[in-house]
N, C-alpha and C. Protein backbone atom coordinates (compact mmCIF):
# COMPACT_ATOMS: atom_id res chain seq x y z
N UNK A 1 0.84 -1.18 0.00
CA UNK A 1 0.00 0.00 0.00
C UNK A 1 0.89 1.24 0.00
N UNK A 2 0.87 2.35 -0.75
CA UNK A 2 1.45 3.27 -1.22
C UNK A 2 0.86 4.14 -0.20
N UNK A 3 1.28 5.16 0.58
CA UNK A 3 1.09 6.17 1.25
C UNK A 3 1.28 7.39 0.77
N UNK A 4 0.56 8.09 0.96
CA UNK A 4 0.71 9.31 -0.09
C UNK A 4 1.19 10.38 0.71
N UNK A 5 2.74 10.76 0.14
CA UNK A 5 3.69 12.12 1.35
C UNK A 5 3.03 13.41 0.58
N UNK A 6 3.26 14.35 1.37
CA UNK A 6 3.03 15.85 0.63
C UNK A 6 4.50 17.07 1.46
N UNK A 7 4.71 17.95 0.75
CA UNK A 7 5.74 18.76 1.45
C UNK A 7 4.96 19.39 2.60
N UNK A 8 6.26 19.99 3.27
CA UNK A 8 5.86 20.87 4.28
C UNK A 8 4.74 22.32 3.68
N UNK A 9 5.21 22.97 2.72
CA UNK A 9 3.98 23.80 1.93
C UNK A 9 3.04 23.31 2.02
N UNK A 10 3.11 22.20 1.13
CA UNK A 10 1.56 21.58 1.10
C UNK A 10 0.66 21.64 2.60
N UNK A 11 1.41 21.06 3.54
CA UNK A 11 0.57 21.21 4.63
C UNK A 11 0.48 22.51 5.35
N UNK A 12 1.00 23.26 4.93
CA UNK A 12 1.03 24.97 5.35
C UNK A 12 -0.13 25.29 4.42
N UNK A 13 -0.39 25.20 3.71
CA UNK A 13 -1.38 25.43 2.74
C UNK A 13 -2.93 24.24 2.73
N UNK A 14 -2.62 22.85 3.37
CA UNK A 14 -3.63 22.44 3.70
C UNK A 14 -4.47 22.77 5.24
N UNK A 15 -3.30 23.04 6.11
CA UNK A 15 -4.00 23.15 7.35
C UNK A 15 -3.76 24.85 7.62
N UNK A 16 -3.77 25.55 7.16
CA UNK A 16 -3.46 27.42 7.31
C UNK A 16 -2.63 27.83 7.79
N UNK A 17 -1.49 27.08 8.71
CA UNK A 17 -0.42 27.62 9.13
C UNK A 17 0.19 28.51 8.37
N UNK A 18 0.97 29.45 8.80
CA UNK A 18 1.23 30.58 7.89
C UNK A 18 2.76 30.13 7.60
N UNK A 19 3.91 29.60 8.09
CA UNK A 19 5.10 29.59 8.28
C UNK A 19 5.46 28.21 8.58
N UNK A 20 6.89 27.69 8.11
CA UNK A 20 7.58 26.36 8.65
C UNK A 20 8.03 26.47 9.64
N UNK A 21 8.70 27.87 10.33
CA UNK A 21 8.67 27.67 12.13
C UNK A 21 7.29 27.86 12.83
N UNK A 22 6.19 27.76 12.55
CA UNK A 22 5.17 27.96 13.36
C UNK A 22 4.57 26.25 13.20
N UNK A 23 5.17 25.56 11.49
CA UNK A 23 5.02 23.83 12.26
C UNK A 23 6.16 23.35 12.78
N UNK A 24 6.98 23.86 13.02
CA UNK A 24 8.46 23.49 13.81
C UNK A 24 8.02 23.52 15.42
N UNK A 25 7.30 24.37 15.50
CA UNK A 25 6.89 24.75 17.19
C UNK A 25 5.69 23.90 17.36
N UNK A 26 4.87 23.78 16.44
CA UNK A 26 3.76 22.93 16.57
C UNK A 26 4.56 21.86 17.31
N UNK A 27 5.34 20.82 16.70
CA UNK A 27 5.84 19.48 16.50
C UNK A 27 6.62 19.15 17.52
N UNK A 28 7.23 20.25 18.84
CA UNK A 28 7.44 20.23 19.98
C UNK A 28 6.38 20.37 20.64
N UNK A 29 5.74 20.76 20.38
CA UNK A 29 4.17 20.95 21.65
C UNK A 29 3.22 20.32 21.79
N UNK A 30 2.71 19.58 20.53
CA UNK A 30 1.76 18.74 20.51
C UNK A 30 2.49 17.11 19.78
N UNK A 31 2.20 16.28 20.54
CA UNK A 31 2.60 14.80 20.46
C UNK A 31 1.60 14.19 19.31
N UNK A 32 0.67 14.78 18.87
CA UNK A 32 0.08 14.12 17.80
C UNK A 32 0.33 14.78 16.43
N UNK A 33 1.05 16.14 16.77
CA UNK A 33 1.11 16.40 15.10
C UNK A 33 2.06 15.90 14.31
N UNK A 34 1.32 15.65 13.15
CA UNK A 34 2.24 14.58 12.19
C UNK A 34 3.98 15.24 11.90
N UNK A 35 4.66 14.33 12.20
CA UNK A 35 6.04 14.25 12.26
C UNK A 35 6.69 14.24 10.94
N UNK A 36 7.64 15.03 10.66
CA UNK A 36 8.30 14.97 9.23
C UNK A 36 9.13 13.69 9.13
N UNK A 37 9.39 13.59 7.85
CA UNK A 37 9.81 12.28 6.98
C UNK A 37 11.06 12.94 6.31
N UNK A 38 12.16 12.20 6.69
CA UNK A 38 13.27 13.10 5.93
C UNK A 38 13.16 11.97 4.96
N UNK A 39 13.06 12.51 3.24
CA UNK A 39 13.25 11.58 2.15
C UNK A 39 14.52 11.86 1.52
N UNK A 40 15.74 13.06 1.88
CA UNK A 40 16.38 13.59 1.03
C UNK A 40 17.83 14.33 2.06
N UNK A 41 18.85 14.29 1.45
CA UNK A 41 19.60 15.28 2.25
C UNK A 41 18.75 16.54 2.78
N UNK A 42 18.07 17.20 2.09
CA UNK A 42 17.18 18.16 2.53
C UNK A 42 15.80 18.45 2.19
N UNK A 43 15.29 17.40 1.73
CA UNK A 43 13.74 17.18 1.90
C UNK A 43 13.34 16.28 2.68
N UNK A 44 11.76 16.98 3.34
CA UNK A 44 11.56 16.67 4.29
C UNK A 44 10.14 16.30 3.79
N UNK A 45 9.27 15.70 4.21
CA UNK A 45 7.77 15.19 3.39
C UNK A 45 6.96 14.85 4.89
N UNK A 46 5.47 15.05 4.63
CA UNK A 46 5.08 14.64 6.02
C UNK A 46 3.44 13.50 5.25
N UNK A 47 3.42 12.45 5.76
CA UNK A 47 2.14 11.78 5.65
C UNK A 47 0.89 12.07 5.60
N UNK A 48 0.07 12.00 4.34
CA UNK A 48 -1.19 12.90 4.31
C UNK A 48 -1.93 12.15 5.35
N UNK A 49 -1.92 10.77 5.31
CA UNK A 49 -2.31 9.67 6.54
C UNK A 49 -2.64 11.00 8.10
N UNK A 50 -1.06 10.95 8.44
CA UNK A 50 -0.81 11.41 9.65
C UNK A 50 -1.50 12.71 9.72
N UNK A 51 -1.37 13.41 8.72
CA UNK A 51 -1.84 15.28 8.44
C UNK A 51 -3.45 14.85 9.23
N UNK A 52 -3.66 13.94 7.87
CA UNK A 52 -5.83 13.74 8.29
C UNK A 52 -5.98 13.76 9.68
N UNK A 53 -5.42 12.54 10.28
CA UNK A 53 -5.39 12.12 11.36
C UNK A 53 -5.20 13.60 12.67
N UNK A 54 -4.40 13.81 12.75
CA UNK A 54 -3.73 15.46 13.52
C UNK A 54 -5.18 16.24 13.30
N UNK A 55 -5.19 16.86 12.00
CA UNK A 55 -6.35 17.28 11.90
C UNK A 55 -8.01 17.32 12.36
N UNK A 56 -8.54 15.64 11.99
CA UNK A 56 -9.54 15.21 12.67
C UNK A 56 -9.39 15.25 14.51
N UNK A 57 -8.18 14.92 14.58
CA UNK A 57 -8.17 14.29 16.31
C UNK A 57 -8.38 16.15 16.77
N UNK A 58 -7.82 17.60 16.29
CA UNK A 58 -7.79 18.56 16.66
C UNK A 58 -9.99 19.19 16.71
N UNK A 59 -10.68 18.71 15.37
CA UNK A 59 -11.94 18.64 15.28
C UNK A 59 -12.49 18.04 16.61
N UNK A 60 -12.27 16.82 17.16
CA UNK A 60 -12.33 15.89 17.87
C UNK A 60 -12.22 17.11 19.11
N UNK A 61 -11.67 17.64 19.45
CA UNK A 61 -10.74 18.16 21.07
C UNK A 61 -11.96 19.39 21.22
N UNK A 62 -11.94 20.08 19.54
CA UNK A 62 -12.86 21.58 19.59
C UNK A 62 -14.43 20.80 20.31
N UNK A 63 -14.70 19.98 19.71
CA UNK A 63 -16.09 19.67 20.10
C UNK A 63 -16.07 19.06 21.48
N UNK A 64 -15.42 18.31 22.13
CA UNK A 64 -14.94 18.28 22.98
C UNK A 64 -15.48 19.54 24.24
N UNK A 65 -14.34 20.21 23.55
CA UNK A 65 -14.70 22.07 24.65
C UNK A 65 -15.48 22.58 24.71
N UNK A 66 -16.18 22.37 23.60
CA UNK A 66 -17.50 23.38 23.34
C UNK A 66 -18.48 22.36 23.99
């Protein structure tokens, strides 16, 4: 089964983060956000799997509070 990676953009642009140090700080603070994939001396790729997942579980927490 093929897993489908996307760049760090991509997920700056899928989930609204504005900046790669604002998911750099994410990725120390929260234990569920999806973790980068080094594929390259200097590429880095993160799991759309893991992205969904982070995402939904954050949906999950809002309803939660409210």
């Amino acid at each position: 089964m093929t897993k489908k990676l996307i760049t760090i953009n991509e997920f700056l642009n899928y989930s609204g983060f504005k900046s790669k140090t604002s998911y750099y700080n994410l990725i120390k603070t929260d234990p569920l956000a999806p973790k980068p994939i080094r594929v390259g001396i200097r590429k880095v790729m993160l799991s759309l799997e893991e992205v969904n997942y982070w995402l939904e579980s954050r949906k999950a927490e809002r309803r939660d509070v409210a």
